[in-house]
C-alpha atoms as a PDB file:
ATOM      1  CA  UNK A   1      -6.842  10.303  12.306  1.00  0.00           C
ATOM      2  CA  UNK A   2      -4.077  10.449  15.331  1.00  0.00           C
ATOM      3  CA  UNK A   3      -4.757   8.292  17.844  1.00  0.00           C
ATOM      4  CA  UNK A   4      -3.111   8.908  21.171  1.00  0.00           C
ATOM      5  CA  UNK A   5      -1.416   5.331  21.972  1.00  0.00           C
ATOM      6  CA  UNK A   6      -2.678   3.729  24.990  1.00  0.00           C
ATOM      7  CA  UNK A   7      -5.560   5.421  24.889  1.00  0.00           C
ATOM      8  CA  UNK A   8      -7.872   2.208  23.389  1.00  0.00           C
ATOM      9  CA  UNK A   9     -10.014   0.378  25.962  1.00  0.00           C
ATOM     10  CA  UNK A  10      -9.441  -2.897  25.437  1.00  0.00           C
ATOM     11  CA  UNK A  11      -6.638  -4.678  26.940  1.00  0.00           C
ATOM     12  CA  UNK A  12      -3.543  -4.088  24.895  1.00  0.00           C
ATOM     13  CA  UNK A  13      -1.558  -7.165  25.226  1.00  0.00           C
ATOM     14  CA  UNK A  14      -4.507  -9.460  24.098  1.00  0.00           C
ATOM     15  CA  UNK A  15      -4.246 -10.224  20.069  1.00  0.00           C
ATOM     16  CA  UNK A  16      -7.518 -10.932  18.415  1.00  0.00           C
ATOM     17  CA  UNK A  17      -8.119 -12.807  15.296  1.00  0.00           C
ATOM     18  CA  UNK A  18      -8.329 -11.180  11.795  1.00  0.00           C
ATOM     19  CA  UNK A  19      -8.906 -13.201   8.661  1.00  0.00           C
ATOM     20  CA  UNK A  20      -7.021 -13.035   5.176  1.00  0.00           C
ATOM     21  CA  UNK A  21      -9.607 -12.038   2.840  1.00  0.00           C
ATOM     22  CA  UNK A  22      -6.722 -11.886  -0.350  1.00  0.00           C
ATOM     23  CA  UNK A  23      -3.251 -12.770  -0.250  1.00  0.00           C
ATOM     24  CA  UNK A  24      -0.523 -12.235  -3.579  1.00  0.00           C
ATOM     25  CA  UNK A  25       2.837 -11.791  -3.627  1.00  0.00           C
ATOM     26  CA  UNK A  26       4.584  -8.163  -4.300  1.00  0.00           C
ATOM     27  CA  UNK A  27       8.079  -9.396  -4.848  1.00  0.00           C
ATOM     28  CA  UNK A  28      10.249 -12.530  -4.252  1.00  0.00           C
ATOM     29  CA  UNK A  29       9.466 -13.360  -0.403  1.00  0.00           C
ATOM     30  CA  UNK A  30       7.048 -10.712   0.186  1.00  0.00           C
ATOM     31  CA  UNK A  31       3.652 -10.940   0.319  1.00  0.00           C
ATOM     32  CA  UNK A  32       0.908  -8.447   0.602  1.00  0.00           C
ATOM     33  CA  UNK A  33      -2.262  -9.484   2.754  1.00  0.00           C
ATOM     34  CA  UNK A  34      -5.668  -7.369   2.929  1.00  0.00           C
ATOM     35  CA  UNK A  35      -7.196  -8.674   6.431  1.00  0.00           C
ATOM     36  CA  UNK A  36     -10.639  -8.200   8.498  1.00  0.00           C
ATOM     37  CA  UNK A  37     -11.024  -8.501  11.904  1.00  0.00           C
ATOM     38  CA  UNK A  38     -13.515 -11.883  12.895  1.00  0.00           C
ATOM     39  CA  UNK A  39     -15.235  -8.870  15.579  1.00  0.00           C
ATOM     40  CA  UNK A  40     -18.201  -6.624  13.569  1.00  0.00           C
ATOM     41  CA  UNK A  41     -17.707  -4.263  16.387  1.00  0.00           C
ATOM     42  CA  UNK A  42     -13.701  -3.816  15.994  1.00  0.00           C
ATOM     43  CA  UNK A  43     -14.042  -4.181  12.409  1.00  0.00           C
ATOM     44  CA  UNK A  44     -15.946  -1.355  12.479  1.00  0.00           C
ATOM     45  CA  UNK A  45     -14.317   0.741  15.601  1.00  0.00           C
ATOM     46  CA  UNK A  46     -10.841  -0.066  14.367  1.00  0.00           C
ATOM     47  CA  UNK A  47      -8.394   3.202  13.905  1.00  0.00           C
ATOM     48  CA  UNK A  48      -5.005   4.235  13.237  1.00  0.00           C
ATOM     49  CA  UNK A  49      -2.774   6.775  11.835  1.00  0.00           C
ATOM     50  CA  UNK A  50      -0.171   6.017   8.817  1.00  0.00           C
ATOM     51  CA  UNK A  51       2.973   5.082  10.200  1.00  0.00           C
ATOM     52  CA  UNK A  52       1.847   2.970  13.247  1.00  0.00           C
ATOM     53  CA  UNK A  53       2.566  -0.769  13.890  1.00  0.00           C
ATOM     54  CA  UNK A  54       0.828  -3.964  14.950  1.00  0.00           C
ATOM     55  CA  UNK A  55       1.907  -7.207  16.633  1.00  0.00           C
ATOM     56  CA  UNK A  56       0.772  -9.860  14.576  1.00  0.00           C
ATOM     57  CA  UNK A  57       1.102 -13.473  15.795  1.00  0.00           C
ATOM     58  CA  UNK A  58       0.340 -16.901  14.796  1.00  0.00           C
ATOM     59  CA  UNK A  59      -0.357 -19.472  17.728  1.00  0.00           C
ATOM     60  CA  UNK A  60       2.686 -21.925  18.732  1.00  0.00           C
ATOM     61  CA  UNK A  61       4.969 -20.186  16.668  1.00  0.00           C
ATOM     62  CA  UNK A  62       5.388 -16.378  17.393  1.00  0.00           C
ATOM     63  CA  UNK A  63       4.921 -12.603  16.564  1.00  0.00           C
ATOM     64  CA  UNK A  64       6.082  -9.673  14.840  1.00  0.00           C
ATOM     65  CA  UNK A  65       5.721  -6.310  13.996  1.00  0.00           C
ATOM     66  CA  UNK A  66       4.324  -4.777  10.938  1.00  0.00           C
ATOM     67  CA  UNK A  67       3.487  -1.412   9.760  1.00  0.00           C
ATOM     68  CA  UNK A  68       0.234  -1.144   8.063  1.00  0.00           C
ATOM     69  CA  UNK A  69       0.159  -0.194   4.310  1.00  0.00           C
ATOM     70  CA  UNK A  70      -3.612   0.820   3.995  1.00  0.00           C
ATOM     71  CA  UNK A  71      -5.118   3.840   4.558  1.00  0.00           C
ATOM     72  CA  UNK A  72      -6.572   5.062   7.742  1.00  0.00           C
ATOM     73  CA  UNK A  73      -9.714   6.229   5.257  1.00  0.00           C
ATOM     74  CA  UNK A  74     -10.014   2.327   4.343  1.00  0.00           C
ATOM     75  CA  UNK A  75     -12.908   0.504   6.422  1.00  0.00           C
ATOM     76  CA  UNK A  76     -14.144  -2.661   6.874  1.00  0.00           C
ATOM     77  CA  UNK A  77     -10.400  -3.925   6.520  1.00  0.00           C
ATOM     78  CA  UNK A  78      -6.882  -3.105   6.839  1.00  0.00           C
ATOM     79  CA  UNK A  79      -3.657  -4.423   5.004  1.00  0.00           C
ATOM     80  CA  UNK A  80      -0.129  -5.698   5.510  1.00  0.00           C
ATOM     81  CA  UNK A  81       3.367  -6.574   3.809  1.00  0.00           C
ATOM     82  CA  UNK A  82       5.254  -9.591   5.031  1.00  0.00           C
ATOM     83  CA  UNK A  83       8.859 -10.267   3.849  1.00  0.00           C
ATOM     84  CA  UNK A  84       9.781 -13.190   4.849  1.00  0.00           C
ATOM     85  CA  UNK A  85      12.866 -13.074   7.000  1.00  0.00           C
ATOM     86  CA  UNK A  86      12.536 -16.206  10.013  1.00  0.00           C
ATOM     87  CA  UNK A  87      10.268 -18.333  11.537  1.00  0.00           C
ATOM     88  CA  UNK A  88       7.430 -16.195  12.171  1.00  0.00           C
ATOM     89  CA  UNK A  89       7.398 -14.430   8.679  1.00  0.00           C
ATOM     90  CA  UNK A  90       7.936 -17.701   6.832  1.00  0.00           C
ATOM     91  CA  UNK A  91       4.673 -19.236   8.551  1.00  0.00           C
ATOM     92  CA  UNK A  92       2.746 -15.859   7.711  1.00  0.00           C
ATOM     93  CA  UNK A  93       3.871 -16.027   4.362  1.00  0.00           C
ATOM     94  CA  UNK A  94       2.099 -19.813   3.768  1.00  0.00           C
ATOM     95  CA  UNK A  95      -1.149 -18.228   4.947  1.00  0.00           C
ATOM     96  CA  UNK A  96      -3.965 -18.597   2.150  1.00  0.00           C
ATOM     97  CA  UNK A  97      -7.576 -16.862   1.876  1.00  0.00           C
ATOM     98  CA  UNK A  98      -9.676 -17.673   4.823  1.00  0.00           C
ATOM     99  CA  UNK A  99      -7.231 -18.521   7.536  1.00  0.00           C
ATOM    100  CA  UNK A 100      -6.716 -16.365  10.177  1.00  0.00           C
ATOM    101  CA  UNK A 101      -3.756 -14.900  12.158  1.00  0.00           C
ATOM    102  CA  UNK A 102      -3.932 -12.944  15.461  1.00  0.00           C
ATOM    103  CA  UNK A 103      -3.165  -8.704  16.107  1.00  0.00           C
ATOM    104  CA  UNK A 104      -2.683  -6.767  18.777  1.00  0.00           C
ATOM    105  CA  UNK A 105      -2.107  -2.669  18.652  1.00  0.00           C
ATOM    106  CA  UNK A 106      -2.272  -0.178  16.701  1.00  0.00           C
ATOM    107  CA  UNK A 107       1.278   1.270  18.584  1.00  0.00           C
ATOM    108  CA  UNK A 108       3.298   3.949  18.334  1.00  0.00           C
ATOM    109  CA  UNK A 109       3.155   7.460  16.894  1.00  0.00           C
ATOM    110  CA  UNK A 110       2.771   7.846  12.743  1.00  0.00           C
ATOM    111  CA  UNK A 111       2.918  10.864  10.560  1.00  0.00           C
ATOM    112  CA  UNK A 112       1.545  13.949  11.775  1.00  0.00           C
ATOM    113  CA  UNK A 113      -0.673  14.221   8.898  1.00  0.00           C
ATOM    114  CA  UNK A 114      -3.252  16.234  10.462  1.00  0.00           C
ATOM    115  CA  UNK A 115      -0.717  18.826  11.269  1.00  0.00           C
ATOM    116  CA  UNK A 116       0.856  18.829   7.273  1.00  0.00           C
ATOM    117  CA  UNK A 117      -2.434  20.073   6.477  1.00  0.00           C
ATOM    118  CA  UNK A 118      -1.843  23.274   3.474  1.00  0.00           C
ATOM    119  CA  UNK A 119       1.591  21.337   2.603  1.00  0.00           C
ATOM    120  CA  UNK A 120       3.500  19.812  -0.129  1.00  0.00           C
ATOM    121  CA  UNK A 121       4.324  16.305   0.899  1.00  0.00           C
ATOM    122  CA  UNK A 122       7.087  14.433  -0.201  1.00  0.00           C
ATOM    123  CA  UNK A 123       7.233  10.590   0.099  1.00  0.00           C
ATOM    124  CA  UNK A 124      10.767   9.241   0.421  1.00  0.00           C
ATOM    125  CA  UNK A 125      11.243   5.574   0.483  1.00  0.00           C
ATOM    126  CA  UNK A 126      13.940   2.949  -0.185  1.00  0.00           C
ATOM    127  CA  UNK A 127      12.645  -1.007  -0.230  1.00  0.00           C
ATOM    128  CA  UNK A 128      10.274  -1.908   2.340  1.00  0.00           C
ATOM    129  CA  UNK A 129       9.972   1.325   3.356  1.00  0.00           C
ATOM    130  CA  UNK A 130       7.407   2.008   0.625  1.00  0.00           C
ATOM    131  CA  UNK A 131       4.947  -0.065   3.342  1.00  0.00           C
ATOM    132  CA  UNK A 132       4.121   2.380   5.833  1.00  0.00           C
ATOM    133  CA  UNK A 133       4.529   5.558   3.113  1.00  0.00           C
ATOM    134  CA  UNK A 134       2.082   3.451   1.076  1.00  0.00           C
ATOM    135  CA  UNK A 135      -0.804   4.096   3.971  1.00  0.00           C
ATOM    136  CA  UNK A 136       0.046   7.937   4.625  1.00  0.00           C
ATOM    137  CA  UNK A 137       0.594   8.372   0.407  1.00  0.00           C
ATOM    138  CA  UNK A 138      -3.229   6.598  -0.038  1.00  0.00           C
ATOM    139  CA  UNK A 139      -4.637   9.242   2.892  1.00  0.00           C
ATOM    140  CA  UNK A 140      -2.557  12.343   1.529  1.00  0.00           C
ATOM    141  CA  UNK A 141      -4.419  11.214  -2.302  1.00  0.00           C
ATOM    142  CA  UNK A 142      -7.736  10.225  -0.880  1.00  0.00           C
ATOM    143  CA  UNK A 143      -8.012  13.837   1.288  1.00  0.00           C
ATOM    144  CA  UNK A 144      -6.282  15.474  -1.464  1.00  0.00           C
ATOM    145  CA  UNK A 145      -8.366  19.126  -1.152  1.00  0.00           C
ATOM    146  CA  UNK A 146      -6.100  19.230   2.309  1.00  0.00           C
ATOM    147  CA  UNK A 147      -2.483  18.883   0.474  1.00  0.00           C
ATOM    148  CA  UNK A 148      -0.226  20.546  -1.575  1.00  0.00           C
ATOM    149  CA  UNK A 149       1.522  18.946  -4.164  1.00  0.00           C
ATOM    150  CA  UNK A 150       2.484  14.735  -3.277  1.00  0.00           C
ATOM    151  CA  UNK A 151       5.568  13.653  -4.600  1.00  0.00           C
ATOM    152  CA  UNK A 152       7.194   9.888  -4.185  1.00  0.00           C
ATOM    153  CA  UNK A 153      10.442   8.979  -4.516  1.00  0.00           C
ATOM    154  CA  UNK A 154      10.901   5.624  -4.538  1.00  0.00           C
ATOM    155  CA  UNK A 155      14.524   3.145  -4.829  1.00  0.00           C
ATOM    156  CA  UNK A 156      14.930  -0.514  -4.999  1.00  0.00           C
ATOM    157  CA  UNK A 157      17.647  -2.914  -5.157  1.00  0.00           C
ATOM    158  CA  UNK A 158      16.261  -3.994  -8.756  1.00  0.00           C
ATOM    159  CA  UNK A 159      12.809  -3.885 -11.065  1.00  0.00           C
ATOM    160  CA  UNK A 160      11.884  -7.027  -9.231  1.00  0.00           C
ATOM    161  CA  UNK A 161      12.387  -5.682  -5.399  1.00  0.00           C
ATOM    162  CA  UNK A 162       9.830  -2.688  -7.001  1.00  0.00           C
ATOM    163  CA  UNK A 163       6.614  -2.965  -4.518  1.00  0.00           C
ATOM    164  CA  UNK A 164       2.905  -2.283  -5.456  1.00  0.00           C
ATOM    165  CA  UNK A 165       4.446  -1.318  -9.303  1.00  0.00           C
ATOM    166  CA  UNK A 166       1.034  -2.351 -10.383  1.00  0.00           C
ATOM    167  CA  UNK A 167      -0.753   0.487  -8.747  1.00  0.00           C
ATOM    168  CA  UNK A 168       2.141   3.341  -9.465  1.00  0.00           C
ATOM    169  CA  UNK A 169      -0.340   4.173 -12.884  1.00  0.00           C
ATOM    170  CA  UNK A 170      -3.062   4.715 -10.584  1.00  0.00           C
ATOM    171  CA  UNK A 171      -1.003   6.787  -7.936  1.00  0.00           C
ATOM    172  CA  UNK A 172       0.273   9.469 -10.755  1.00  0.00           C
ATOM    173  CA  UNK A 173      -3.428  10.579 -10.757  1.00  0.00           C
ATOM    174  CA  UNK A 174      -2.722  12.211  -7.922  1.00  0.00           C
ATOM    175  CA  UNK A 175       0.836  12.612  -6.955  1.00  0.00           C
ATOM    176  CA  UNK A 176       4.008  12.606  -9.030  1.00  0.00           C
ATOM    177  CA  UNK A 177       6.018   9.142  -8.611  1.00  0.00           C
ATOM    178  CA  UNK A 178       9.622   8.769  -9.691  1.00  0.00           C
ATOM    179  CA  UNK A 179      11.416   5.612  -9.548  1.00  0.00           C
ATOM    180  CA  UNK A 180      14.826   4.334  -9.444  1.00  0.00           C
ATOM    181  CA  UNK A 181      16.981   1.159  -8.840  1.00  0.00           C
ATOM    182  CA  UNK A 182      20.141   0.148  -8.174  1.00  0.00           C
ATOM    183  CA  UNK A 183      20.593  -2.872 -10.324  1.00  0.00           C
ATOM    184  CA  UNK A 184      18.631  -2.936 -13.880  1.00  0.00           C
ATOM    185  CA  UNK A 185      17.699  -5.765 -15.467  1.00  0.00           C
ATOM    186  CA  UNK A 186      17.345  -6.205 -19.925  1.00  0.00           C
ATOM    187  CA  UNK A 187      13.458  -5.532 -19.171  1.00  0.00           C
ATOM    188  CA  UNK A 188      13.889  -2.395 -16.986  1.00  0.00           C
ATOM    189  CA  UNK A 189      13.969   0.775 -19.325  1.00  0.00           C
ATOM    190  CA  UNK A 190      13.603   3.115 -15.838  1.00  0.00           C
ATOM    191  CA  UNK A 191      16.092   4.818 -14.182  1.00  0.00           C
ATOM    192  CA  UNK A 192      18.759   3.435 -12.902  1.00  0.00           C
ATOM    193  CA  UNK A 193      21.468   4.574  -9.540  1.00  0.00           C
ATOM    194  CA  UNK A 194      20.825   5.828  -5.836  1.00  0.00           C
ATOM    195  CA  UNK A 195      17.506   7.474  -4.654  1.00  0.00           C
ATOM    196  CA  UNK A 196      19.557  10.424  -4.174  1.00  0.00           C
ATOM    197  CA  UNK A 197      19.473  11.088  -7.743  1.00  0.00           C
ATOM    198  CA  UNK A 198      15.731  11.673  -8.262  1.00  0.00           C
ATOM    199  CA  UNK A 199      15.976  14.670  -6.312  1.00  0.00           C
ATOM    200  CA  UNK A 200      18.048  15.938  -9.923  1.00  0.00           C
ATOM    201  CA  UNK A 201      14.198  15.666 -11.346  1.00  0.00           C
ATOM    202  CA  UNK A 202      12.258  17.255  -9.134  1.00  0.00           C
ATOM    203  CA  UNK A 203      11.358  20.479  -8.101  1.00  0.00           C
ATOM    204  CA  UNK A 204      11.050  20.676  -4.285  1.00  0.00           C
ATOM    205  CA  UNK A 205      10.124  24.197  -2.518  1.00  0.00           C
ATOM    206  CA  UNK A 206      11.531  23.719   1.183  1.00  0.00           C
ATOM    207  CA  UNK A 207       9.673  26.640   2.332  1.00  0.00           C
ATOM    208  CA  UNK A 208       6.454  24.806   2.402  1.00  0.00           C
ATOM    209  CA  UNK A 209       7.199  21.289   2.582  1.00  0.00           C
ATOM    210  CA  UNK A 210       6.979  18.086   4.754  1.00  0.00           C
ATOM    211  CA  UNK A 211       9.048  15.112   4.223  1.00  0.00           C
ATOM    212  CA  UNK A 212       8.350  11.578   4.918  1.00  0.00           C
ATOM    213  CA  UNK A 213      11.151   9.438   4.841  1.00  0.00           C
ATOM    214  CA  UNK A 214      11.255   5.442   5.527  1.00  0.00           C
ATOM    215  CA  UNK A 215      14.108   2.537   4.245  1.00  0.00           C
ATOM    216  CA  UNK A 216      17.100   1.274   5.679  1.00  0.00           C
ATOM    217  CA  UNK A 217      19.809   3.095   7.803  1.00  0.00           C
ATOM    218  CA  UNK A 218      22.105   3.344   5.124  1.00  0.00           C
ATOM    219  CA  UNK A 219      19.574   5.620   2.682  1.00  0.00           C
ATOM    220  CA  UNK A 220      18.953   7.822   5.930  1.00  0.00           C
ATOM    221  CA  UNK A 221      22.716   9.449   5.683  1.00  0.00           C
ATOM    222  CA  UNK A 222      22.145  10.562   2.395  1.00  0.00           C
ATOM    223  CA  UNK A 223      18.635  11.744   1.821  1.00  0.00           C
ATOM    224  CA  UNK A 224      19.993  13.790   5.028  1.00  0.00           C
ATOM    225  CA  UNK A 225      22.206  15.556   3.364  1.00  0.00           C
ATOM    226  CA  UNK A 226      20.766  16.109   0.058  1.00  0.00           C
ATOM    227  CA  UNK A 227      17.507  17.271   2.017  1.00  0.00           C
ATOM    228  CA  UNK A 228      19.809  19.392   4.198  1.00  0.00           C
ATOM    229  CA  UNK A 229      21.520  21.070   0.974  1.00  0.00           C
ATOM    230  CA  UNK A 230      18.269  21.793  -0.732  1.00  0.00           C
ATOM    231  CA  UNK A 231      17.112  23.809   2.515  1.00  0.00           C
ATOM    232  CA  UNK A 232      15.371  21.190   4.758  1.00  0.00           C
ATOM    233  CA  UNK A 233      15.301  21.883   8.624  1.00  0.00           C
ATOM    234  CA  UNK A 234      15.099  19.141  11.057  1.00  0.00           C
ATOM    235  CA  UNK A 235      11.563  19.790  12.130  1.00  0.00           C
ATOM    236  CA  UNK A 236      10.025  19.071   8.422  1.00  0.00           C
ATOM    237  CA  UNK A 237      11.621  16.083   8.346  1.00  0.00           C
ATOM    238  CA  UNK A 238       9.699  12.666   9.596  1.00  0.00           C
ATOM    239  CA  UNK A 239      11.863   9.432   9.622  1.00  0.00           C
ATOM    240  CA  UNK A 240      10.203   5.553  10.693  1.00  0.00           C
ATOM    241  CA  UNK A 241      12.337   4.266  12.826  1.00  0.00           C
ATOM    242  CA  UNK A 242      10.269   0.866  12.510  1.00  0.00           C
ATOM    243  CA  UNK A 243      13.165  -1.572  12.246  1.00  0.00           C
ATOM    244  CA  UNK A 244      14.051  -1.320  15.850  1.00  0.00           C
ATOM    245  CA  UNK A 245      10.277  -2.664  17.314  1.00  0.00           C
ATOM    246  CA  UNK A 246       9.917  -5.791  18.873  1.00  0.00           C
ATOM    247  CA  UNK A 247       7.386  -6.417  21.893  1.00  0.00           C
ATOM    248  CA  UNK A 248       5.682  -2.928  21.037  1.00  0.00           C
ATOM    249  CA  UNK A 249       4.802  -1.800  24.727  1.00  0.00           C
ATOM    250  CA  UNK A 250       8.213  -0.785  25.982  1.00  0.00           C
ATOM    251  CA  UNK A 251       8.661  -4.200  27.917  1.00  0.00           C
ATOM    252  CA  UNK A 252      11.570  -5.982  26.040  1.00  0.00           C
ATOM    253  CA  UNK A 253      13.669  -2.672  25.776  1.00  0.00           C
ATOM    254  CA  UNK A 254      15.095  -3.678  21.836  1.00  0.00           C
ATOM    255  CA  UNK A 255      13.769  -0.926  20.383  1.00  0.00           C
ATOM    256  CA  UNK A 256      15.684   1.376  23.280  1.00  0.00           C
ATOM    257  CA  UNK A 257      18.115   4.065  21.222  1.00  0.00           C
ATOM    258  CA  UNK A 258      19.720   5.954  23.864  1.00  0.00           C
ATOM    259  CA  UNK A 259      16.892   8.084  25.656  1.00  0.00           C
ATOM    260  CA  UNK A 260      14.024   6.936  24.357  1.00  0.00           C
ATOM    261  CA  UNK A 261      11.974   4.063  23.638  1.00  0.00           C
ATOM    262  CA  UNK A 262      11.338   3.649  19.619  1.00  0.00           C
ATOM    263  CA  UNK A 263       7.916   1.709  20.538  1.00  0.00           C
ATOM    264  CA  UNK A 264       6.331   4.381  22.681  1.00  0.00           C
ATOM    265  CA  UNK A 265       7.582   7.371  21.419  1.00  0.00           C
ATOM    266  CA  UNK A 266       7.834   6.582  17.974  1.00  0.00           C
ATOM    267  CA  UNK A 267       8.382   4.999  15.783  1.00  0.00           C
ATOM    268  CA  UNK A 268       7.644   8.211  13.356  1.00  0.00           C
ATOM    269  CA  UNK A 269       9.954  10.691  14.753  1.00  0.00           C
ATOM    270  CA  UNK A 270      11.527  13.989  13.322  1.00  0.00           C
ATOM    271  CA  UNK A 271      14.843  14.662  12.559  1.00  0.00           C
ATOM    272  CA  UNK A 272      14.569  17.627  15.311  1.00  0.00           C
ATOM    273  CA  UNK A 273      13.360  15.306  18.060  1.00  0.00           C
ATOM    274  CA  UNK A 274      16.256  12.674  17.433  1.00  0.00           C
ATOM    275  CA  UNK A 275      18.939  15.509  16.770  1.00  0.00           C
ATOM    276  CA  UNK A 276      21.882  14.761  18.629  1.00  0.00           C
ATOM    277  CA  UNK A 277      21.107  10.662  19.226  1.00  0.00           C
ATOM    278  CA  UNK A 278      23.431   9.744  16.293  1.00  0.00           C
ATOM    279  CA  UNK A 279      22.391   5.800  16.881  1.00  0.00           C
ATOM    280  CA  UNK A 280      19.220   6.267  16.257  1.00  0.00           C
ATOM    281  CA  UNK A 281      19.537   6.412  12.544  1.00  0.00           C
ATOM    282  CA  UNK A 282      21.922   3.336  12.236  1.00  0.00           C
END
């Protein structure tokens, strides 16, 4: 399931083309795409571990990084999110069954999952960063006679910002999923304030734990110190630093924070091999 980056055979800076087998929109400019590569061989060879990114491009207008939201036990095809955000996102976005885009990758370190192995796991995400929890929550169900007990906790701007709400039923089977937003609407009869109030409803046991946080820099400061209060150290604590890729091969040097490059050496890290780089997080 962990794949050492680098370590593929074929030359890492050449995309190849993957077609959309389904396409349907999650929320308003997002879009969720299930993809398989035009190779039988790759389709077959490809690997990855939850948590790792690919370069996906579309020819004459550009490329981008996305973490992939299917499983690493899915075969024959793999899946992404797009929110649409520029140029290159927009043009993904139009994409219909049957066309085809181009990847490159996997990249990057993702959850240690192998090494979680006996654990509770605890899924911690805030918008978008449901997408690359989504792929190591599916694994953690799918090998479920490895794990402890799975637990998501899961914020959003509003009801309609909610990802994948369609398949939460389906996730209870085998994890406990509790939801909040920020904003409700007259239809939403769910919880409503910051992520850091689920923690009010659950039971978490720190002493055999491992939590996997992903969502934007300002949720990080908080579920930090909530974690951190309930007993938490810094090594059972995994963070995506996604938002910071760009080229994906340490060549561009955007994703640098400090001393290390986000693209090679993450961009799963935990909160004990980033202690001390307070930019990281921001």
């Amino acid at each position: 399931m962990v794949r050492e980056p680098g370590s593929e055979s074929r030359n890492e800076y050449m995309p190849v083309p993957a077609k959309v087998l389904a396409v349907r929109e999650l929320a308003p400019a997002v879009r969720h795409f299930v993809l398989r590569f035009s190779d039988p061989e790759l389709r077959h060879s490809f690997s990855f571990c939850s948590g790792q990114f690919l370069q996906v491009s579309l020819l004459g207008v550009g490329e981008a990084p996305f973490a992939v939201c299917s499983s690493p036990t899915q075969t024959d095809s793999f899946e992404l999110c797009v929110r649409e955000t520029g140029n290159v996102t927009r043009a993904l976005n139009r994409l219909k069954k049957g066309d085809t885009l181009w990847v490159r990758g996997p990249y990057g370190w993702g959850f240690p999952l192998a090494e979680m192995a006996g654990q509770d796991l605890v899924f911690i995400a805030g918008g978008m960063g449901l997408v690359p929890l989504r792929s190591a929550l599916k694994c953690a169900v799918c090998l479920d006679d490895e794990f402890g007990r799975l637990t998501v906790l899961y914020g959003a701007k509003n009801p309609e910002q909610l990802l994948f709400r369609d398949e939460f039923a389906t996730w209870r089977e085998g994890a406990r999923i509790e939801v909040t937003v920020d904003e409700a609407g007259p239809d939403w009869d769910g919880r409503v304030g910051l992520i850091t109030r689920l923690f009010d409803v659950v039971d978490l046991s720190p002493e055999r734990t491992q939590v996997l946080c992903c969502g934007p820099p300002v949720m990080f400061k908080f579920v930090l110190g909530r974690l951190k209060e309930l007993g938490f150290d810094d090594g059972q604590i995994y963070v995506s630093l996604e938002r910071n890729m760009r080229c994906g091969v340490g060549k561009c040097e955007h994703c640098v924070v400090e001393s290390f490059y986000t693209c090679r050496q993450g961009p799963v890290l935990s909160i004990e091999q980033i202690r001390g780089i307070s930019s990281a997080l921001r």
